[in-house]
N, C-alpha and C. Protein backbone atom coordinates (compact mmCIF):
# COMPACT_ATOMS: atom_id res chain seq x y z
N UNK A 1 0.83 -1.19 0.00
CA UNK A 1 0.00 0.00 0.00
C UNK A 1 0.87 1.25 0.00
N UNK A 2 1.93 1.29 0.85
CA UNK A 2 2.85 2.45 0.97
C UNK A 2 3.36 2.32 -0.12
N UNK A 3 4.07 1.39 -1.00
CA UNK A 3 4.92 1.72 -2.42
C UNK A 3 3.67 2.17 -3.37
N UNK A 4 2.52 1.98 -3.43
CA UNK A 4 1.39 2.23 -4.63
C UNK A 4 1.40 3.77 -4.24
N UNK A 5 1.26 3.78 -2.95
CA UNK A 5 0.69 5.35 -2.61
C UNK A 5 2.19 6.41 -2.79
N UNK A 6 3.22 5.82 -3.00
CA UNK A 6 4.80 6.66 -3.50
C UNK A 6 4.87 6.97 -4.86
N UNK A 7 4.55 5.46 -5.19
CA UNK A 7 4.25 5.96 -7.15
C UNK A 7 3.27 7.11 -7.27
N UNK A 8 2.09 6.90 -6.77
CA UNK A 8 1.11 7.90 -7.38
C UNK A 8 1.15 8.93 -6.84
N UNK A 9 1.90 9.33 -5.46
CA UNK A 9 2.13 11.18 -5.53
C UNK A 9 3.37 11.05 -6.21
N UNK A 10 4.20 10.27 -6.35
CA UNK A 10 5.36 10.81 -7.39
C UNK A 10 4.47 11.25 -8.77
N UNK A 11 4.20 10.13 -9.38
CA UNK A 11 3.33 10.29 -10.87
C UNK A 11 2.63 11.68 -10.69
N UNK A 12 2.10 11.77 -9.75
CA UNK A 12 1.23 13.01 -9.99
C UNK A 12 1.61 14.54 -9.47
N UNK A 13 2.96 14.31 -8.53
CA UNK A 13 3.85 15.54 -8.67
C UNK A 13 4.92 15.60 -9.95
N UNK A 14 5.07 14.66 -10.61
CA UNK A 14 5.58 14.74 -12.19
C UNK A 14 4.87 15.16 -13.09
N UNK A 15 3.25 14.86 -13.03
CA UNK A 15 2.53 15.08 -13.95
C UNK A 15 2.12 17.19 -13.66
N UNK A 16 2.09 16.91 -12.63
CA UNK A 16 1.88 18.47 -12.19
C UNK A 16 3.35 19.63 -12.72
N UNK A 17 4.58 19.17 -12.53
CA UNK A 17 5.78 19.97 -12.77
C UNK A 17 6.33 19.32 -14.24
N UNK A 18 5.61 18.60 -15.06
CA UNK A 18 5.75 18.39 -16.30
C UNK A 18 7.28 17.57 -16.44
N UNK A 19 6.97 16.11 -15.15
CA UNK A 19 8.41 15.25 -15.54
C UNK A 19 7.61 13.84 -15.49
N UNK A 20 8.57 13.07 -16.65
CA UNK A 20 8.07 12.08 -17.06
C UNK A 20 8.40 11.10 -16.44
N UNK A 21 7.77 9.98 -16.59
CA UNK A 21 7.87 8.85 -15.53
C UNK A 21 9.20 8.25 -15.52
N UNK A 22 10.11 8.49 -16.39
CA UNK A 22 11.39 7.53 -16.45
C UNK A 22 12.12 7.94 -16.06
N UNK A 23 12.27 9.11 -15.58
CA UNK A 23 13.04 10.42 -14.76
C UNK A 23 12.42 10.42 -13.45
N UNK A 24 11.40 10.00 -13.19
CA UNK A 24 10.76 10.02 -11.86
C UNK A 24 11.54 8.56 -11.19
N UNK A 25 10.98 7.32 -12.27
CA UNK A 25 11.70 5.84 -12.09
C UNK A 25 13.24 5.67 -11.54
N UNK A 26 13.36 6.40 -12.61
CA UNK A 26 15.12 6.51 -12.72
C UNK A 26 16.24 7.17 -11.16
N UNK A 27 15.48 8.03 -10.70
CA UNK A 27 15.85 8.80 -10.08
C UNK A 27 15.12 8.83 -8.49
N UNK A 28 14.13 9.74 -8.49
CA UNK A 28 13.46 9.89 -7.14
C UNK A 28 12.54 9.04 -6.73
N UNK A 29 12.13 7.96 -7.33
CA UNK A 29 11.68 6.77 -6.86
C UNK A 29 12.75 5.73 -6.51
N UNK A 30 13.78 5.24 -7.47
CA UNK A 30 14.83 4.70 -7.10
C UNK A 30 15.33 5.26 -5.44
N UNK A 31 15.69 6.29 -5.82
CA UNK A 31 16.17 7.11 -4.37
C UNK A 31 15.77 6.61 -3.16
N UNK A 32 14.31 6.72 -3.19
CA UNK A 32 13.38 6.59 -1.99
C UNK A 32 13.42 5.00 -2.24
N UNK A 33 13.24 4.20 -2.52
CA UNK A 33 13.81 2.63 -2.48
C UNK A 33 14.60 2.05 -1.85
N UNK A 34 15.84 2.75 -2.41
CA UNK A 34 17.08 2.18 -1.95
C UNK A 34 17.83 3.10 -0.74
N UNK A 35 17.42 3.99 -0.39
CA UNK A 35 18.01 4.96 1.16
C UNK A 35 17.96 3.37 1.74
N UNK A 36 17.09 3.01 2.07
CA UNK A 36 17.22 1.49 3.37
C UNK A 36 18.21 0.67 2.86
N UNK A 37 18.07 0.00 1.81
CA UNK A 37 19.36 -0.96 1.14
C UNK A 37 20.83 -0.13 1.73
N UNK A 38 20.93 1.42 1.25
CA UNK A 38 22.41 1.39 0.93
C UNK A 38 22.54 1.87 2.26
N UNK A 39 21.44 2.35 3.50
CA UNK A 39 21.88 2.06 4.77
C UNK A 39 22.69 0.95 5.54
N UNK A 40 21.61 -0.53 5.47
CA UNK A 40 21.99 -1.61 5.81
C UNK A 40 23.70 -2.29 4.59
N UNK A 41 23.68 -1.59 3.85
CA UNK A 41 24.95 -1.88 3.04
C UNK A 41 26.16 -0.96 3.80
N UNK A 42 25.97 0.09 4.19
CA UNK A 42 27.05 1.05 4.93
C UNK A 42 27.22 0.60 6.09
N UNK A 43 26.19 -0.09 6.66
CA UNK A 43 26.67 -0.74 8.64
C UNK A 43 27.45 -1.74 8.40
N UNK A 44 27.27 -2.67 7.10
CA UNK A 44 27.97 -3.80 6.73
C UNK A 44 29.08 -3.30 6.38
N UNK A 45 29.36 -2.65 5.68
CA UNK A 45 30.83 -2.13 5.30
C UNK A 45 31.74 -1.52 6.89
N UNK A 46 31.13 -1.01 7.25
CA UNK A 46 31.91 -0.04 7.94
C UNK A 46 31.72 -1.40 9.52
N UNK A 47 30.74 -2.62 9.22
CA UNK A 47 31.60 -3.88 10.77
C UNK A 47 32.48 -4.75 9.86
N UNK A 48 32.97 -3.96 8.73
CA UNK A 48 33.65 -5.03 7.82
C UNK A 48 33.29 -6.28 6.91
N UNK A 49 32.61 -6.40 6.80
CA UNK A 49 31.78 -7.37 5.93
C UNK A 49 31.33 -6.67 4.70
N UNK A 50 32.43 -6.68 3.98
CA UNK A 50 32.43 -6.27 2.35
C UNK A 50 31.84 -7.32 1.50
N UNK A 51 31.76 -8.51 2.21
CA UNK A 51 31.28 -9.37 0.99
C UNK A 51 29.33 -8.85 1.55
N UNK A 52 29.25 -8.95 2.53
CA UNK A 52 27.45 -8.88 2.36
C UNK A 52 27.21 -7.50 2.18
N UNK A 53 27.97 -6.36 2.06
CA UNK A 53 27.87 -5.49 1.13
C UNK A 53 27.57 -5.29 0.31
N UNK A 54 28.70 -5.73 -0.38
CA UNK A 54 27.87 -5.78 -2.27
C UNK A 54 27.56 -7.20 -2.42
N UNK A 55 27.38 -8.29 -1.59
CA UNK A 55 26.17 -8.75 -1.68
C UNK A 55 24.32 -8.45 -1.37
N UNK A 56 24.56 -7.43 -0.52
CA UNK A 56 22.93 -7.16 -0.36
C UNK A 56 22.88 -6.37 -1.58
N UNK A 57 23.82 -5.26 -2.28
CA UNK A 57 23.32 -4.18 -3.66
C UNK A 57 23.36 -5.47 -4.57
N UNK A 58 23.89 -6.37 -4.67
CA UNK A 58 23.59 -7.30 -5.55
C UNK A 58 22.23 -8.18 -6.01
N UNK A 59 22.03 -8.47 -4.31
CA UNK A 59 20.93 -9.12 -4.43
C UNK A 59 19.58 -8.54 -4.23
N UNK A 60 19.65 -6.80 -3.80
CA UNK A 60 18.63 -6.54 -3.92
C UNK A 60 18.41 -6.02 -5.77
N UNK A 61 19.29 -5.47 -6.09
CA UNK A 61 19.11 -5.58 -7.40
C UNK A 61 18.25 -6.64 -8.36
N UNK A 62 18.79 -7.36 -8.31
CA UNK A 62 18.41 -9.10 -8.97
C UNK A 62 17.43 -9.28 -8.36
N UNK A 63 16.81 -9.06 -6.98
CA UNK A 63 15.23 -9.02 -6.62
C UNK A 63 14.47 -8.49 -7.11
N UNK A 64 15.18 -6.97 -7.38
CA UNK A 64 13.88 -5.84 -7.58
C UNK A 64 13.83 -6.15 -9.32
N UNK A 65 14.74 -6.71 -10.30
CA UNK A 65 14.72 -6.80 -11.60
C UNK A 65 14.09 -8.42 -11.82
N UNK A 66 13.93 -8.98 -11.16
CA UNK A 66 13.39 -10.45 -11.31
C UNK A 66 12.19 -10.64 -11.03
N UNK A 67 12.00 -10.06 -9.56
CA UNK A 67 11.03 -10.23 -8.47
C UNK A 67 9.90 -9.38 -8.94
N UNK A 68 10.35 -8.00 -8.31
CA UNK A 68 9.62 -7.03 -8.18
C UNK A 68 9.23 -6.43 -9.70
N UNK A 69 9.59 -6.82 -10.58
CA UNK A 69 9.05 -6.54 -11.67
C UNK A 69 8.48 -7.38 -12.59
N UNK A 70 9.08 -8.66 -12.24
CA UNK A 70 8.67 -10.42 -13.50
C UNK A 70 7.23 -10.48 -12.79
N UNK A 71 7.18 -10.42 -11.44
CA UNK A 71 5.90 -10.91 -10.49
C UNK A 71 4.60 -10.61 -10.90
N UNK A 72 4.75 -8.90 -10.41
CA UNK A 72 3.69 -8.27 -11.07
C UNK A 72 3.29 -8.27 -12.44
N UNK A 73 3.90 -7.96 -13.59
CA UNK A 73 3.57 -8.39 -15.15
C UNK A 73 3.00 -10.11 -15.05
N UNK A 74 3.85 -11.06 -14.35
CA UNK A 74 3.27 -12.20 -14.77
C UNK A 74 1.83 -12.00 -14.26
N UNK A 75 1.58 -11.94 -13.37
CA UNK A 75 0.06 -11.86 -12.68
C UNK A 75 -0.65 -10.93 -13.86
N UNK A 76 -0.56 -10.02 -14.17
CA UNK A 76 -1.43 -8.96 -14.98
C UNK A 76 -1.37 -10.05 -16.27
N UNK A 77 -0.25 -10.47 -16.80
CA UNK A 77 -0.23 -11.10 -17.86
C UNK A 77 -1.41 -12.95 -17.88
N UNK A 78 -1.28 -13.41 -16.40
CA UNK A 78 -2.15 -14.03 -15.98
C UNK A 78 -3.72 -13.81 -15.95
N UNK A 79 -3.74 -12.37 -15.25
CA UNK A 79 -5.23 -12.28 -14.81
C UNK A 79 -5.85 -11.79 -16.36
N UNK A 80 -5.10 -10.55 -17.10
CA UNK A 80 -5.98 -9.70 -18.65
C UNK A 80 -5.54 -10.69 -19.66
N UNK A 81 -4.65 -11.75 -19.49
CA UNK A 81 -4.48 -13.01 -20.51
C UNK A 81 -3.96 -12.29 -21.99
N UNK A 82 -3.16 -11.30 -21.94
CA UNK A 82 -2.61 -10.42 -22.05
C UNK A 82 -1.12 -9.81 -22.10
N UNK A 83 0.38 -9.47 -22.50
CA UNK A 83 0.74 -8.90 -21.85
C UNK A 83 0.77 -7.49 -21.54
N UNK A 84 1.76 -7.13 -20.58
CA UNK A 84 1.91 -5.65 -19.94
C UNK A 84 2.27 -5.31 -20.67
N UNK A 85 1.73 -3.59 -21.24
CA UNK A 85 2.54 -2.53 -21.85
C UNK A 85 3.17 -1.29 -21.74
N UNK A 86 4.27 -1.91 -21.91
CA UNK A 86 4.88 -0.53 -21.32
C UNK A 86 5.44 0.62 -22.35
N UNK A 87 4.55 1.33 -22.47
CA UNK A 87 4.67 2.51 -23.29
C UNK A 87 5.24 3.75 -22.20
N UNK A 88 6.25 3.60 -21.35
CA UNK A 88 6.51 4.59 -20.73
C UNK A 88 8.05 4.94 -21.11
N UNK A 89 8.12 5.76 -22.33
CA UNK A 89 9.56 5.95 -22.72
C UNK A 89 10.75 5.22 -23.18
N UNK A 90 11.56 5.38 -23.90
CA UNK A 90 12.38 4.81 -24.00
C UNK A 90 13.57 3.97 -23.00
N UNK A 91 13.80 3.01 -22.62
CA UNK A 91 14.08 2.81 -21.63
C UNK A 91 15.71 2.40 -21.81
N UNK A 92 15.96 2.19 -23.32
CA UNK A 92 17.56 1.53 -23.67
C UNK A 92 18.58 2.43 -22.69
N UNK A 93 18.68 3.75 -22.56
CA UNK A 93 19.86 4.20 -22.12
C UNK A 93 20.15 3.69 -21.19
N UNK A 94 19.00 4.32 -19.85
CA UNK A 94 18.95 3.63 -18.81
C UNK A 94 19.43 1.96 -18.90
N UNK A 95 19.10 0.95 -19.12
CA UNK A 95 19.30 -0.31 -19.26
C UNK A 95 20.78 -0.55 -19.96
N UNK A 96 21.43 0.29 -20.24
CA UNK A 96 22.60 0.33 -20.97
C UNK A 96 23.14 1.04 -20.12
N UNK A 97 23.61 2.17 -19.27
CA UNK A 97 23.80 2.19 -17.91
C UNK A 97 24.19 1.30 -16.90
N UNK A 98 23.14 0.41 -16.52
CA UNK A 98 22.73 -0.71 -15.97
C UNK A 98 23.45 -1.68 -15.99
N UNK A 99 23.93 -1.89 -17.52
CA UNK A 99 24.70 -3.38 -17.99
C UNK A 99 26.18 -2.83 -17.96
N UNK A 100 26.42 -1.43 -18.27
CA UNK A 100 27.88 -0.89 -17.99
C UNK A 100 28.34 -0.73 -16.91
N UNK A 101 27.29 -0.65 -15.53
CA UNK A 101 27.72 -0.45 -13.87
C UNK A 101 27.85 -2.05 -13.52
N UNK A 102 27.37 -2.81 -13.92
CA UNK A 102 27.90 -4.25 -13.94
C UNK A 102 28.83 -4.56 -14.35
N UNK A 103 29.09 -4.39 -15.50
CA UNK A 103 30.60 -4.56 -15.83
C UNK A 103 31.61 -4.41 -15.05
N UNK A 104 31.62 -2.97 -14.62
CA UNK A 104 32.39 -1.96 -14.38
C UNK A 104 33.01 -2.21 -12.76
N UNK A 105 31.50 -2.91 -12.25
CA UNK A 105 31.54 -3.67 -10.60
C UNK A 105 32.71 -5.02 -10.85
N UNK A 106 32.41 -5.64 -11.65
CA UNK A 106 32.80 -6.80 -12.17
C UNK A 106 34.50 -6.83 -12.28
N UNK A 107 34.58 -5.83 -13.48
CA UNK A 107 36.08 -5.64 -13.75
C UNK A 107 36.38 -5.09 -12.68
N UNK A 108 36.49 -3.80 -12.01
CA UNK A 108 36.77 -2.96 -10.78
C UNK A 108 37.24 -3.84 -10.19
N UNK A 109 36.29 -4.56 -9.50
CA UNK A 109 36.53 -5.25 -8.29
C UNK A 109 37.86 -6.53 -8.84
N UNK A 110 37.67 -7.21 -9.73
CA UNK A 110 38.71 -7.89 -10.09
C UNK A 110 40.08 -7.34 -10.45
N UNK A 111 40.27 -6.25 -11.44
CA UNK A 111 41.25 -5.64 -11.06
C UNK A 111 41.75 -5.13 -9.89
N UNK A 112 41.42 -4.88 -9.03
CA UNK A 112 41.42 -4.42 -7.65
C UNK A 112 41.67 -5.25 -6.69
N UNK A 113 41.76 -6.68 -7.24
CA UNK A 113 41.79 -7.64 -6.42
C UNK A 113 40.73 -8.59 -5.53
N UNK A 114 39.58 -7.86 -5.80
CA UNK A 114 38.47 -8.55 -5.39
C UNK A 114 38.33 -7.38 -3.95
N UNK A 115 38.87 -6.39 -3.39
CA UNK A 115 38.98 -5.28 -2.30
C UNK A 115 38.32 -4.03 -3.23
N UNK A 116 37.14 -3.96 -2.27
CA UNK A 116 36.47 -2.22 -2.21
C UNK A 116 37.62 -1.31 -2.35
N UNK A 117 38.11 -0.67 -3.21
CA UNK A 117 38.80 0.63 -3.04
C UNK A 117 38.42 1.69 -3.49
N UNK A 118 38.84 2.71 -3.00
CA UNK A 118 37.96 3.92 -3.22
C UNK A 118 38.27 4.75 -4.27
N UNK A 119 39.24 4.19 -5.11
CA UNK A 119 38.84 4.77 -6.55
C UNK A 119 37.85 4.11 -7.50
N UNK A 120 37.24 2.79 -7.38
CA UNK A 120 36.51 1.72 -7.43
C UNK A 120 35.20 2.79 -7.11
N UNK A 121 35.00 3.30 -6.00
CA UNK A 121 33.87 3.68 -5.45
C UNK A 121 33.88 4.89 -6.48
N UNK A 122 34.95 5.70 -6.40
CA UNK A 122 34.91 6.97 -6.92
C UNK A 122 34.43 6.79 -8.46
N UNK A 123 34.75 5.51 -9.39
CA UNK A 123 34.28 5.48 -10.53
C UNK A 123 33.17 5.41 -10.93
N UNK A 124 32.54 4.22 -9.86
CA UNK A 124 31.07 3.68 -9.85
C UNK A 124 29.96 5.11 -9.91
N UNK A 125 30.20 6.27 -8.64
CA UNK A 125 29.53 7.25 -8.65
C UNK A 125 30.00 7.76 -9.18
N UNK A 126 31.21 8.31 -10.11
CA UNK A 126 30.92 9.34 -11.17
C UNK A 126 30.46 8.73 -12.34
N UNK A 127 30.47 7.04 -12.41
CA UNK A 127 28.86 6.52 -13.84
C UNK A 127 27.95 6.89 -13.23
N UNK A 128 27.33 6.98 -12.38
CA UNK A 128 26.11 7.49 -11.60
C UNK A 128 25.52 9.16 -11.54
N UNK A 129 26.73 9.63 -11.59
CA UNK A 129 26.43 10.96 -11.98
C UNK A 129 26.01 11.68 -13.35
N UNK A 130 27.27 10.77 -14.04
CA UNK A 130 26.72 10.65 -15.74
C UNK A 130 25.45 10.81 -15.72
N UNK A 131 24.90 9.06 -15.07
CA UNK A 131 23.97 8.84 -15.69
C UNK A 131 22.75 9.48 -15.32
N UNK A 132 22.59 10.16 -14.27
CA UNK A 132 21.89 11.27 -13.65
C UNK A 132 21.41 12.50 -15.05
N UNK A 133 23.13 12.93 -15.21
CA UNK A 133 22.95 13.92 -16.13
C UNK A 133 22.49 13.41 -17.50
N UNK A 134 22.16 12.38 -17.68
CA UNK A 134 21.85 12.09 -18.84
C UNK A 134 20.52 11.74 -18.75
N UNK A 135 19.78 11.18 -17.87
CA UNK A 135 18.55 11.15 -17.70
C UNK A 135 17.53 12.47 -17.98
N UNK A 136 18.44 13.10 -16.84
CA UNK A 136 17.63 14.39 -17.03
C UNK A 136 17.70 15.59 -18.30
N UNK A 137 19.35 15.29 -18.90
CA UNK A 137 18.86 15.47 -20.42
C UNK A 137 17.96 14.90 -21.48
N UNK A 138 17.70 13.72 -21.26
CA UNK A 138 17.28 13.11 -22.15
C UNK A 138 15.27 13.58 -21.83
N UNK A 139 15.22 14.00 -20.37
CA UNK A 139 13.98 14.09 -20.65
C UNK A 139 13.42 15.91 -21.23
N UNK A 140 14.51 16.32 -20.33
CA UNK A 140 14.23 18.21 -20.83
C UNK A 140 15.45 19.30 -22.13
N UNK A 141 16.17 18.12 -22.36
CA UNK A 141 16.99 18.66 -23.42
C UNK A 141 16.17 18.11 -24.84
């Protein structure tokens, strides 16, 4: 009930200040999502436990892209016998983003030795910043 009732004053303070849902998705819904994840990911880091670190951003990831999104479509696709359509924007950049911060976790961390270091960190958020600025170009540029 609380995530339905986040979408729809988001949706409808977007729809009011003229921002579109994939910039809302992308960004200030994500945001408000994950504050708890990358909390419980910072207590883990900082009692030392780097592996359930970026194991919880891992696995909540792979939840929220499996779970939280296969679940609901299958059911709609179940109940209107039907599938879901999603006519809400182009979504490639974003998703290309997505598959490059994987990588990027991937190689990083292996070059690095398999150790968090903080140029590692420093790279990850400046793709994140990119991709910030590119969102929000892509919806008002």
């Amino acid at each position: 009930v609380l995530s339905f009732l986040m979408v729809k004053l988001a949706t409808s303070i977007g729809c009011l200040i003229g921002v579109g849902p994939v910039l809302l998705g992308t960004t200030f819904l994500a945001w408000g999502t994950s504050i708890p994840d990358s909390m419980s990911t910072i207590i883990a880091a900082r009692k030392g436990e780097g592996a359930i670190a970026v194991s919880n951003t891992l696995g909540s990831n792979i939840f929220d892209m499996q779970i939280a999104i296969g679940l609901p479509w299958f059911i709609f696709s179940l109940a209107m016998g039907e599938p879901y359509p999603l006519d809400h924007g182009d979504l490639t950049g974003p998703i290309i983003f997505l598959i490059l911060s994987a990588v990027m976790l991937h190689f990083g961390l292996s070059f690095f030795g398999w150790k968090l270091r903080k140029r590692l960190g420093a790279l990850l958020l400046a793709t994140y910043v990119i991709f910030i600025i590119y969102v929000f170009c892509e919806e008002f540029v």
